[in-house]
Protein backbone atom coordinates (compact mmCIF):
# COMPACT_ATOMS: atom_id res chain seq x y z
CA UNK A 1 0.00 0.00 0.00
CA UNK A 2 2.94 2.24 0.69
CA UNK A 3 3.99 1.62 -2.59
CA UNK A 4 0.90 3.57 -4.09
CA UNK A 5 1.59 6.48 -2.26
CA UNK A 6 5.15 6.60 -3.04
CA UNK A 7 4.31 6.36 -6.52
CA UNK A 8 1.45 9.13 -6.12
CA UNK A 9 3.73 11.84 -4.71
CA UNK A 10 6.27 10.75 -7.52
CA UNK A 11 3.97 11.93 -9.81
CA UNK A 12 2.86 14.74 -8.25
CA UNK A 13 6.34 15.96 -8.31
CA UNK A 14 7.43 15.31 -11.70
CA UNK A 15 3.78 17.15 -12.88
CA UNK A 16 5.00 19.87 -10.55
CA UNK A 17 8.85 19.97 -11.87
CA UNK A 18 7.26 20.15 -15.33
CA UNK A 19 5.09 22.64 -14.40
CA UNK A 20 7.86 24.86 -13.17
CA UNK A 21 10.55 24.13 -16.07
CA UNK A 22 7.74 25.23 -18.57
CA UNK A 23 7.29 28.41 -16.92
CA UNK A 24 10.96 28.90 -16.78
CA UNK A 25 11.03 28.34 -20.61
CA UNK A 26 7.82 30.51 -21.27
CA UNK A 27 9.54 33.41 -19.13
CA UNK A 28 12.78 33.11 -21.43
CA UNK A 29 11.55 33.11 -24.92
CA UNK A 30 8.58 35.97 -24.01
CA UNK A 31 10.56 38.51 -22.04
CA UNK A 32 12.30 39.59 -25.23
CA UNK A 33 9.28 40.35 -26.82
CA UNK A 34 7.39 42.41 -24.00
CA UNK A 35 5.59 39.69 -22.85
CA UNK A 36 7.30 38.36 -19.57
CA UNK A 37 4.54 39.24 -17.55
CA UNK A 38 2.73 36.48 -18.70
CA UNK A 39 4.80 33.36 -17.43
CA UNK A 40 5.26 35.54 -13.78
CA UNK A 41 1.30 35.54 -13.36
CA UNK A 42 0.76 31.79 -14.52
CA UNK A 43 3.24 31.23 -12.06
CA UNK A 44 1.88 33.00 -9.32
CA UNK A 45 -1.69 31.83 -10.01
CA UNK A 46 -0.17 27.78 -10.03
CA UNK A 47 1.89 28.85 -6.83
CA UNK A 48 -1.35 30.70 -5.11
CA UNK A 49 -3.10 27.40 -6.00
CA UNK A 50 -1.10 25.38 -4.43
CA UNK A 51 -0.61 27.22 -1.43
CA UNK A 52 -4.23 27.05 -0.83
CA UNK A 53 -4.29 23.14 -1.65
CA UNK A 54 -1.42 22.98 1.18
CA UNK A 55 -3.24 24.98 3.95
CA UNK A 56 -6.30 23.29 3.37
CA UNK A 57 -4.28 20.03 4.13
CA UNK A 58 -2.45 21.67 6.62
CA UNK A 59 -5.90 22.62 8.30
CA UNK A 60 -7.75 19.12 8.00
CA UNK A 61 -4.54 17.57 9.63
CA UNK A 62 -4.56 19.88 12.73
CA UNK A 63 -8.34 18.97 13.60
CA UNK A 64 -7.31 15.50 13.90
């Protein structure tokens, strides 16, 4: 059963590694053409998301 899990966050870190490398790509081929704003606010609406995923977590595990 462990096993699962492992492979669940494993997952959930590549998808977030990707995530993060895309943005870092986006931000480097649009800044030269006036547009690196763009990759900064998908970024800091995926990073506000998962903040609030986290402290929801962080929340349900403190009642317990």
């Amino acid at each position: 059963m462990q096993l699962q899990s492992e492979r669940g966050v494993a997952m959930k870190l590549h998808q977030h590694i990707f995530i993060i490398v895309v943005l870092v790509i986006l931000t480097i081929l649009l800044y030269d053409k006036g547009f690196g704003a763009v990759p900064f606010l998908l970024a800091a609406l995926y990073l506000g998301f998962i903040s609030m995923k986290e402290l929801k977590h962080f929340k349900k595990s403190k009642r317990m």
